[in-house]
N, C-alpha and C. Protein backbone atom coordinates (compact mmCIF):
# COMPACT_ATOMS: atom_id res chain seq x y z
N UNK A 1 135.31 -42.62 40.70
CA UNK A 1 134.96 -41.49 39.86
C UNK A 1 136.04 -40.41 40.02
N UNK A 2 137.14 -40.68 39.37
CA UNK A 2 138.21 -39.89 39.32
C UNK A 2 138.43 -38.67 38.23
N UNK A 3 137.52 -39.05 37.22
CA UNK A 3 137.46 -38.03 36.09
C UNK A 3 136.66 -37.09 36.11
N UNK A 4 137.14 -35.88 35.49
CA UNK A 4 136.35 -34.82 35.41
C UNK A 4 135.62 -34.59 34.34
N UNK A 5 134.29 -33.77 34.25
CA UNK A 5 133.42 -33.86 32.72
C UNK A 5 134.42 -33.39 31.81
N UNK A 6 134.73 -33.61 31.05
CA UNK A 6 135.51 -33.10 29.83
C UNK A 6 135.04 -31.94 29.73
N UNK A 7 135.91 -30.74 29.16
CA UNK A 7 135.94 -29.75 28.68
C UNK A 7 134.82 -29.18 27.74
N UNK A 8 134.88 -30.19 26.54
CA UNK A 8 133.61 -29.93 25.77
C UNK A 8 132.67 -30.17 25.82
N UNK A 9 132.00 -30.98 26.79
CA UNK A 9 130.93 -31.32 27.24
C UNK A 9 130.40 -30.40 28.13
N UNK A 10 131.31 -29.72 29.34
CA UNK A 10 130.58 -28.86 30.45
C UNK A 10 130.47 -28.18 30.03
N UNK A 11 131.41 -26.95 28.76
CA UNK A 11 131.85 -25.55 29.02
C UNK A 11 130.13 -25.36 27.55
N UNK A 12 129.74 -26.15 26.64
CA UNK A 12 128.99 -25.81 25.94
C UNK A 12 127.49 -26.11 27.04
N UNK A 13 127.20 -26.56 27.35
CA UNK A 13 126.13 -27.39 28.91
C UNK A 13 125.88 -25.65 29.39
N UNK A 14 127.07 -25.32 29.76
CA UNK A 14 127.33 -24.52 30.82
C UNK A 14 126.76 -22.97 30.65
N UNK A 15 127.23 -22.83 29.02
CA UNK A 15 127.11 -21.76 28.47
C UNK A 15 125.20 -21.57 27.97
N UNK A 16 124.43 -22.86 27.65
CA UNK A 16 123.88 -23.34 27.48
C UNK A 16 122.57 -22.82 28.56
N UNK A 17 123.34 -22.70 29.60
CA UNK A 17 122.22 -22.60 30.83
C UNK A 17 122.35 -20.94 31.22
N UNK A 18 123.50 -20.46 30.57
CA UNK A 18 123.84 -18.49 30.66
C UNK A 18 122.45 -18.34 29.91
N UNK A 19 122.61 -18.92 28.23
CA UNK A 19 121.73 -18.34 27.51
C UNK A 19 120.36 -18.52 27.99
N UNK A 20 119.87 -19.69 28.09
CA UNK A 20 118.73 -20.61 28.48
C UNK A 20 117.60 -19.50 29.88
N UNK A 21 119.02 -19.49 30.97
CA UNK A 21 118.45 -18.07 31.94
C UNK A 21 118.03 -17.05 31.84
N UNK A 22 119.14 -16.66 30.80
CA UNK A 22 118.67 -15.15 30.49
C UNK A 22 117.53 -14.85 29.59
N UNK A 23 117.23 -15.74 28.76
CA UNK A 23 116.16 -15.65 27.44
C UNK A 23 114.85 -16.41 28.14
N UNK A 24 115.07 -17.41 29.02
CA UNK A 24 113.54 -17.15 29.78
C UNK A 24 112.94 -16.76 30.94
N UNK A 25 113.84 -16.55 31.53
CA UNK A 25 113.59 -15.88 32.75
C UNK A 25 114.34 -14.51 33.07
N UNK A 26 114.69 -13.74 31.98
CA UNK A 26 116.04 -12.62 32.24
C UNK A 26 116.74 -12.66 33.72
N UNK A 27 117.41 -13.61 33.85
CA UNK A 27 118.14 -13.61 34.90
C UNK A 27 119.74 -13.77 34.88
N UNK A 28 120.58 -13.95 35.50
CA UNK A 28 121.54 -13.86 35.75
C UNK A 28 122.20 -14.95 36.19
N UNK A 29 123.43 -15.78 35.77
CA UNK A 29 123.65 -17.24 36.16
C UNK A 29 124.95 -16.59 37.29
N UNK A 30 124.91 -17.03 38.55
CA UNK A 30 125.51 -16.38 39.37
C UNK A 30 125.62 -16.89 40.75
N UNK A 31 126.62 -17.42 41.17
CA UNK A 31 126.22 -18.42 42.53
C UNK A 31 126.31 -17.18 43.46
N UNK A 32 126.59 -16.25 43.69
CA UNK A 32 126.85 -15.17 44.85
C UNK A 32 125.14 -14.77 45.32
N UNK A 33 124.60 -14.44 44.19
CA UNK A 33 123.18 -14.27 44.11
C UNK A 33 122.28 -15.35 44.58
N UNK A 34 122.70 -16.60 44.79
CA UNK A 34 121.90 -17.86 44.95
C UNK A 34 122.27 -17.99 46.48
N UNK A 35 123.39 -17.76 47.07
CA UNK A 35 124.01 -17.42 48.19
C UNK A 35 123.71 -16.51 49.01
N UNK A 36 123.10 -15.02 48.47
CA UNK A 36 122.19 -14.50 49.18
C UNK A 36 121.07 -14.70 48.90
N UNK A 37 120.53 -14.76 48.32
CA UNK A 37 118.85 -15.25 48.72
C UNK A 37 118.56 -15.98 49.90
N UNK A 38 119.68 -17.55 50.15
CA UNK A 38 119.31 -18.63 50.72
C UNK A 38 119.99 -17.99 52.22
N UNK A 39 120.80 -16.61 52.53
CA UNK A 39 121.09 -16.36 53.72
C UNK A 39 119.52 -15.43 53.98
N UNK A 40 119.18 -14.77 53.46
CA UNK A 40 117.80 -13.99 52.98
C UNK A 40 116.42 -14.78 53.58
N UNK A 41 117.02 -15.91 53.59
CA UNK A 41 115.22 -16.53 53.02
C UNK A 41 114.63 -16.61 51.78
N UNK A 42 114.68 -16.25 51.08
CA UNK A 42 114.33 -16.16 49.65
C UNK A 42 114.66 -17.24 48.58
N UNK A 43 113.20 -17.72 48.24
CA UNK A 43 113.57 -19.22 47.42
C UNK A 43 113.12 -18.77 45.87
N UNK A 44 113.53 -18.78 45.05
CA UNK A 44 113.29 -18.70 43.77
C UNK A 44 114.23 -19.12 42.41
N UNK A 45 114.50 -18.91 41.73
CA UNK A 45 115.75 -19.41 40.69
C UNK A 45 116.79 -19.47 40.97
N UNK A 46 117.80 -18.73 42.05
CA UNK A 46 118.79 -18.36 42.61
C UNK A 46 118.42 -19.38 43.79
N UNK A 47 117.62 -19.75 44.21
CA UNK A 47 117.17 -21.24 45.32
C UNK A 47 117.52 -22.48 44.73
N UNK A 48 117.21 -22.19 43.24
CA UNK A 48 117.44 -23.87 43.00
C UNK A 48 118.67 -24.06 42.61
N UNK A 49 119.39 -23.27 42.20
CA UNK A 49 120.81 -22.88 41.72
C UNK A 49 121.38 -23.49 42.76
N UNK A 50 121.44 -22.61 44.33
CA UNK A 50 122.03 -23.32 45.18
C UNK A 50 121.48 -24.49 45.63
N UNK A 51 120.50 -24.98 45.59
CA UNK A 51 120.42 -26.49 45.46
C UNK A 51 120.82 -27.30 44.79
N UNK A 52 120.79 -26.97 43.46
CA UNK A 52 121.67 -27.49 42.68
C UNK A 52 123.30 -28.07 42.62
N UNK A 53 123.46 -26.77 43.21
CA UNK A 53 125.16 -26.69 43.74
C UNK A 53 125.18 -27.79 44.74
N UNK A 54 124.73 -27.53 45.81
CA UNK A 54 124.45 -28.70 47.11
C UNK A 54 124.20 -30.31 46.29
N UNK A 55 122.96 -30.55 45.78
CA UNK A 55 122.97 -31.88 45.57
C UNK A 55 123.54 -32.72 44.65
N UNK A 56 124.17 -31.27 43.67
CA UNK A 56 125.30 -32.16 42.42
C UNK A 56 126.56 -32.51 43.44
N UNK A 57 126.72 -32.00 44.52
CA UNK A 57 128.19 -32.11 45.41
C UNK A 57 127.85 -33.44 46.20
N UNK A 58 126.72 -33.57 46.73
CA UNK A 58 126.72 -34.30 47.99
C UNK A 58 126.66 -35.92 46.67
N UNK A 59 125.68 -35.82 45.53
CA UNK A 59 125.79 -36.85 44.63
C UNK A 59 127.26 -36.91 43.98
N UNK A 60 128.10 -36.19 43.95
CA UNK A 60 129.46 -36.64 43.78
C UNK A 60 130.41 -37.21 44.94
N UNK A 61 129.66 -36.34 45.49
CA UNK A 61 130.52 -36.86 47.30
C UNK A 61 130.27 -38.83 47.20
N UNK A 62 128.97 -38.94 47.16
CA UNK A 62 128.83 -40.41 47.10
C UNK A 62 128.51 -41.13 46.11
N UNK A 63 129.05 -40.77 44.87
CA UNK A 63 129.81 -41.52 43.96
C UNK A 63 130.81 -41.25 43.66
N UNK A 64 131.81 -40.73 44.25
CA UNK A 64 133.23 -40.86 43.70
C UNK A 64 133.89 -42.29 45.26
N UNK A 65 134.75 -42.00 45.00
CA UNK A 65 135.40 -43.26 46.02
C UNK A 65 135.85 -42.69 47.33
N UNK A 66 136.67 -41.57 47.38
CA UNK A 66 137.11 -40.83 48.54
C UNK A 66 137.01 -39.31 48.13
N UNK A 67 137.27 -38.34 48.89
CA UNK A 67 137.61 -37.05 49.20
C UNK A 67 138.82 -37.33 48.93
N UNK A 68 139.48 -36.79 47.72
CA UNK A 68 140.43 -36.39 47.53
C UNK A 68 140.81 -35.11 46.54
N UNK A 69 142.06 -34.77 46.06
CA UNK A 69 142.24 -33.77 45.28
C UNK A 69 142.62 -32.74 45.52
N UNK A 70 142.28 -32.06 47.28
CA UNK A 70 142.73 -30.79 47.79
C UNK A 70 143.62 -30.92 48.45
N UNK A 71 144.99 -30.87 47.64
CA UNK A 71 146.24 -30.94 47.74
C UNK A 71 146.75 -31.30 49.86
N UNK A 72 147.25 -30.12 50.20
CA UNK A 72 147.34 -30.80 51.91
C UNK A 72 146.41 -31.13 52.32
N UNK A 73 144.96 -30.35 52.24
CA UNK A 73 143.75 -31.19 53.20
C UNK A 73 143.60 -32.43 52.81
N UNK A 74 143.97 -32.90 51.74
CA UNK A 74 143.41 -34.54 51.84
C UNK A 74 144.86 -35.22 52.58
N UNK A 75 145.94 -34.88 51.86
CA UNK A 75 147.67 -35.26 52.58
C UNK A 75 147.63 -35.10 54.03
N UNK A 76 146.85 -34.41 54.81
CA UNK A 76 147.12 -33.88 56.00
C UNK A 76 146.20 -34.52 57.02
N UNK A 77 144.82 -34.68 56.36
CA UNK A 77 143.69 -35.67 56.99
C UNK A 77 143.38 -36.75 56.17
N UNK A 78 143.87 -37.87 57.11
CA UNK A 78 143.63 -39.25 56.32
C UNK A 78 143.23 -39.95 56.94
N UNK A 79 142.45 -41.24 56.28
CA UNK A 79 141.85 -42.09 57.62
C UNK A 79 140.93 -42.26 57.99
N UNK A 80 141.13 -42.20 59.57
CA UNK A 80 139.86 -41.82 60.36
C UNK A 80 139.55 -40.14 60.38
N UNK A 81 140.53 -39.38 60.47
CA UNK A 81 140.94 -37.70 60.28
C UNK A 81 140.20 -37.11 59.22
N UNK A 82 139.80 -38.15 58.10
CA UNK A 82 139.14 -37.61 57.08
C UNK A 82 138.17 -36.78 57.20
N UNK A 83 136.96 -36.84 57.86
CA UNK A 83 135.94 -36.40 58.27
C UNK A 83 135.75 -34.92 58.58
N UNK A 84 137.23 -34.03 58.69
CA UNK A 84 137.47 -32.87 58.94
C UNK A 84 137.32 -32.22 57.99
N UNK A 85 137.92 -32.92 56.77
CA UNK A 85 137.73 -32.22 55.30
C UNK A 85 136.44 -31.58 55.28
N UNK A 86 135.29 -32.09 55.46
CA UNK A 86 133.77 -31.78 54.88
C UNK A 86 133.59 -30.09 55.85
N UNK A 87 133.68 -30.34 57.30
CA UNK A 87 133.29 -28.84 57.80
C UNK A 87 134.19 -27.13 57.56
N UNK A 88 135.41 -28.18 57.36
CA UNK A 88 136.58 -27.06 56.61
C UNK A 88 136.57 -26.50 54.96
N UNK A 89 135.80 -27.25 54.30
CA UNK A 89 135.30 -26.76 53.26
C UNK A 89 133.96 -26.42 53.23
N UNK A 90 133.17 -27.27 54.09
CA UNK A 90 131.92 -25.79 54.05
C UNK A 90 132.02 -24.37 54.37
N UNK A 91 132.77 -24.25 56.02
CA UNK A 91 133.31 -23.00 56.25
C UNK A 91 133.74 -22.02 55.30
N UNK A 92 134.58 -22.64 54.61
CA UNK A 92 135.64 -22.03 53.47
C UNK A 92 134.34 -21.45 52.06
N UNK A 93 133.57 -22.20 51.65
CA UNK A 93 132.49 -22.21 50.72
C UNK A 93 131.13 -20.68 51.40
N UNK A 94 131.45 -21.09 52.56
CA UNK A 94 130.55 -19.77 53.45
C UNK A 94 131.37 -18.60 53.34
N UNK A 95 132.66 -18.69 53.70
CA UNK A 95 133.41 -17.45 53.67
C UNK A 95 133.53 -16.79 52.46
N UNK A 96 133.49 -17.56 51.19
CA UNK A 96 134.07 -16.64 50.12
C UNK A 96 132.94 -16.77 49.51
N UNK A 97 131.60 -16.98 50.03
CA UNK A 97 129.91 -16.80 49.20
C UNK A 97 129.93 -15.44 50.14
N UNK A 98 130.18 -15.32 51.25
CA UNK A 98 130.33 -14.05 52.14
C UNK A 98 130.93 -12.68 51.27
N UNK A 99 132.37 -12.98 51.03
CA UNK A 99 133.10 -12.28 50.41
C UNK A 99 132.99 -11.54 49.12
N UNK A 100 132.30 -12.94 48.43
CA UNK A 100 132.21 -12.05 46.60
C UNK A 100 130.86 -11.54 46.86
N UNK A 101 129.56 -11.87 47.83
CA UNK A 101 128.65 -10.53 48.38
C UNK A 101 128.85 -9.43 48.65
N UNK A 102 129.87 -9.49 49.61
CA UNK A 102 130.69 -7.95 50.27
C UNK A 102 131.13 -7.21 48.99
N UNK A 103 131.88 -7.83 47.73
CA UNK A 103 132.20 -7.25 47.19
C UNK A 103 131.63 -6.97 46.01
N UNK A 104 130.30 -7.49 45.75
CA UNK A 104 129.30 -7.19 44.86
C UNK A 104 129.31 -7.93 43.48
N UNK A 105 129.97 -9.36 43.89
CA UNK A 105 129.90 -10.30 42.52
C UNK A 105 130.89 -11.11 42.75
N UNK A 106 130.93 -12.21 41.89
CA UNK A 106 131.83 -13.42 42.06
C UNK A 106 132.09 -14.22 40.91
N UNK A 107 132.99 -14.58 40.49
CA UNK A 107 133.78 -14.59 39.39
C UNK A 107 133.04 -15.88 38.47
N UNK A 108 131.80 -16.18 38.80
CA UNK A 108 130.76 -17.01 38.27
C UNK A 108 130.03 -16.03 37.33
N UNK A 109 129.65 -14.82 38.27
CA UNK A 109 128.43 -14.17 37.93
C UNK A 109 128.87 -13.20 36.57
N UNK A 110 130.19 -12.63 37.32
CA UNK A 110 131.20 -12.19 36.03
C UNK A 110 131.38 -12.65 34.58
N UNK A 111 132.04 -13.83 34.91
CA UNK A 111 132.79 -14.85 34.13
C UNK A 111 131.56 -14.79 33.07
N UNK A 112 130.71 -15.27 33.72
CA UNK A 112 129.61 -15.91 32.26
C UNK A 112 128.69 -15.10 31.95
N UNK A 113 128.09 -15.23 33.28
CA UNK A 113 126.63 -13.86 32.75
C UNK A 113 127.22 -12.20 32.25
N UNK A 114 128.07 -11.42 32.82
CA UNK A 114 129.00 -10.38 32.80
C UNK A 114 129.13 -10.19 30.88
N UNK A 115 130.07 -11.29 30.91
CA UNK A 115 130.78 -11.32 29.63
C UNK A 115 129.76 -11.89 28.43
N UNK A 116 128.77 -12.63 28.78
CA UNK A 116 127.98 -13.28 27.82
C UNK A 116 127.00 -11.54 27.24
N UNK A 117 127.00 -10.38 28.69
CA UNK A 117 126.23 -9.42 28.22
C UNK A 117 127.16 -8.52 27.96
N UNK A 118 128.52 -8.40 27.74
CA UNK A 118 129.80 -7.60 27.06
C UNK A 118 129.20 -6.65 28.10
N UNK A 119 128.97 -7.13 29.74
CA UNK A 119 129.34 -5.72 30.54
C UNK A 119 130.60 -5.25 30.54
N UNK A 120 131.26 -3.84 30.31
CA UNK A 120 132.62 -3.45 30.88
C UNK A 120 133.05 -3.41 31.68
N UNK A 121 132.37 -3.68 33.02
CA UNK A 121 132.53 -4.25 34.37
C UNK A 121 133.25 -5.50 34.41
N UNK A 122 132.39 -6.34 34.18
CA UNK A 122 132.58 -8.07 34.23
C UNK A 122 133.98 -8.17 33.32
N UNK A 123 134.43 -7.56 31.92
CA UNK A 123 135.07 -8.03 31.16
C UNK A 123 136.66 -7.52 31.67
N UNK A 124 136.24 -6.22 32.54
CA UNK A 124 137.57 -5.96 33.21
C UNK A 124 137.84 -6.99 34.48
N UNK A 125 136.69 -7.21 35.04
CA UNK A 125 136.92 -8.00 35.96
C UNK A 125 137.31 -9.55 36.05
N UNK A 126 136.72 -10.09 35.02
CA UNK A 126 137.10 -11.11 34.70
C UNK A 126 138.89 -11.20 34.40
N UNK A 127 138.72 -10.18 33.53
CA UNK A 127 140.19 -9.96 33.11
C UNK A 127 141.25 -10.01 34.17
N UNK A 128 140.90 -9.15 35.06
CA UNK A 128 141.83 -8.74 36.61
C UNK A 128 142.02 -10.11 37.03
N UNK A 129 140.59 -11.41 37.51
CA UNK A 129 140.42 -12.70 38.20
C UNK A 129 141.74 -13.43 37.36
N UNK A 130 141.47 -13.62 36.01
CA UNK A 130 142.69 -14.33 35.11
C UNK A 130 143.94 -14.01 35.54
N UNK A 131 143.88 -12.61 34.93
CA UNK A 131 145.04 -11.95 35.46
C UNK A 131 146.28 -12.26 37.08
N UNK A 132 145.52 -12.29 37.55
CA UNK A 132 145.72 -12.13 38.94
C UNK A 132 146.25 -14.14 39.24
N UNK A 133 145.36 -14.70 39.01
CA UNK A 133 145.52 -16.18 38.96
C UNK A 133 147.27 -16.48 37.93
N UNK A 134 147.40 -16.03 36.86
CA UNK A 134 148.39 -16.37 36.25
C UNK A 134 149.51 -15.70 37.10
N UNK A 135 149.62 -14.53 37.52
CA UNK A 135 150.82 -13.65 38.33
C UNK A 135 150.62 -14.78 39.44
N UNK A 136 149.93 -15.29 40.06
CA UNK A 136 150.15 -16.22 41.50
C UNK A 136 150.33 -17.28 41.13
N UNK A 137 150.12 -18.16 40.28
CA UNK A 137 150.27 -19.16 39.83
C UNK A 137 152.12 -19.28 39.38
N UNK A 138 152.22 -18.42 38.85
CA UNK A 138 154.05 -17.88 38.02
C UNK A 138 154.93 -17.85 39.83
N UNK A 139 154.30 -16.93 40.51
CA UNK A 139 155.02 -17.24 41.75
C UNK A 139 155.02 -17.82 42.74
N UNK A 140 153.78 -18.94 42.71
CA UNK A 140 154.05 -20.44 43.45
C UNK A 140 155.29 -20.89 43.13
N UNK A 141 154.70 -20.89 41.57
CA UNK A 141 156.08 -21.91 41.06
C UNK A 141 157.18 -21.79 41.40
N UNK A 142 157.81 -20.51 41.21
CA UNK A 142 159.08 -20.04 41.30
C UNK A 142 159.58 -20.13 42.82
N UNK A 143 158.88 -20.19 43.79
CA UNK A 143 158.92 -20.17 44.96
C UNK A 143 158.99 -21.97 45.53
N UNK A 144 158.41 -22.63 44.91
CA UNK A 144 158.54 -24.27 45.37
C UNK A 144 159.21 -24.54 44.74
C-alpha cells in the first residue's frame, strides 16, 4: 500500500466532514482540540476524532508493507532498527499536539474549519503556515 488517496477523493471527503460538523453538531474540525480533551480526560466528538486519527494510522500501519517515506528516519533505521521509528514519531506527534495548544490552534483547525468560517484569524494564518512552508521549502533547495 504505497499509494496515497488521490487528491479528489480526500480533499472533497474531507471538506465534507468541515461542513457535516459544523451543521450538526456546531463544532469545529480540529485535531489540537481532540488532543486536548484526550490529555483532559474528556471524551466527546473531539474523542472520536482522535480515535479516529489513532485507528486510521495503526490500520494503515498494518496494511501497508513497511514504515517507510520519512526521508532519514526510515534511511537511518532499517531492519531490525526499524522499531525506533514508531516511539520517535509518537513523541514527535505529542510534541507538536503540545505546541499548536500552547499556541492556540493548529494548522488543521485553521486550514479548514478557520477558513470554511472566513475567520480573519485562520485566513491570515493559514496564509503565514503556506507562506512560511514555500520560503523553507525555496531554501532547502537552494541549500542541498
Amino acid at each position: 500500500m504505497n499509494e496515497q488517496l488521490a487528491w479528489y477523493i480526500g480533499g472533497p471527503v474531507l471538506g465534507l466532514c468541515v461542513v457535516a460538523l459544523r451543521w450538526l453538531l456546531n463544532e469545529r474540525l480540529g485535531a489540537t482540540r481532540a488532543w486536548a480533551d484526550a490529555v483532559a480526560l474528556r471524551f466527546g466528538v473531539h474523542g472520536w476524532l482522535l480515535i479516529g486519527l489513532i485507528v486510521g494510522g495503526v490500520v494503515f500501519g498494518v496494511a501497508g508493507s513497511s514504515v517507510d517515506g520519512y526521508g532519514w528516519l526510515t534511511d537511518t533505521f532499517t531492519g531490525s532498527a526499524q522499531w525506533v521509528i514508531v516511539p520517535i514519531l509518537a513523541l514527535s506527534g505529542a510534541l507538536i499536539g503540545y505546541g499548536a495548544r500552547l499556541a492556540g490552534g493548529c494548522t488543521s483547525g485553521n486550514g479548514l474549519s478557520g477558513n470554511a468560517v472566513l475567520s480573519p484569524a485562520s485566513l491570515v494564518a493559514t496564509g503565514t503556515f503556506f507562506g512560511t512552508a514555500i520560503a523553507v521549502s525555496f531554501a532547502i533547495e537552494a541549500l542541498i
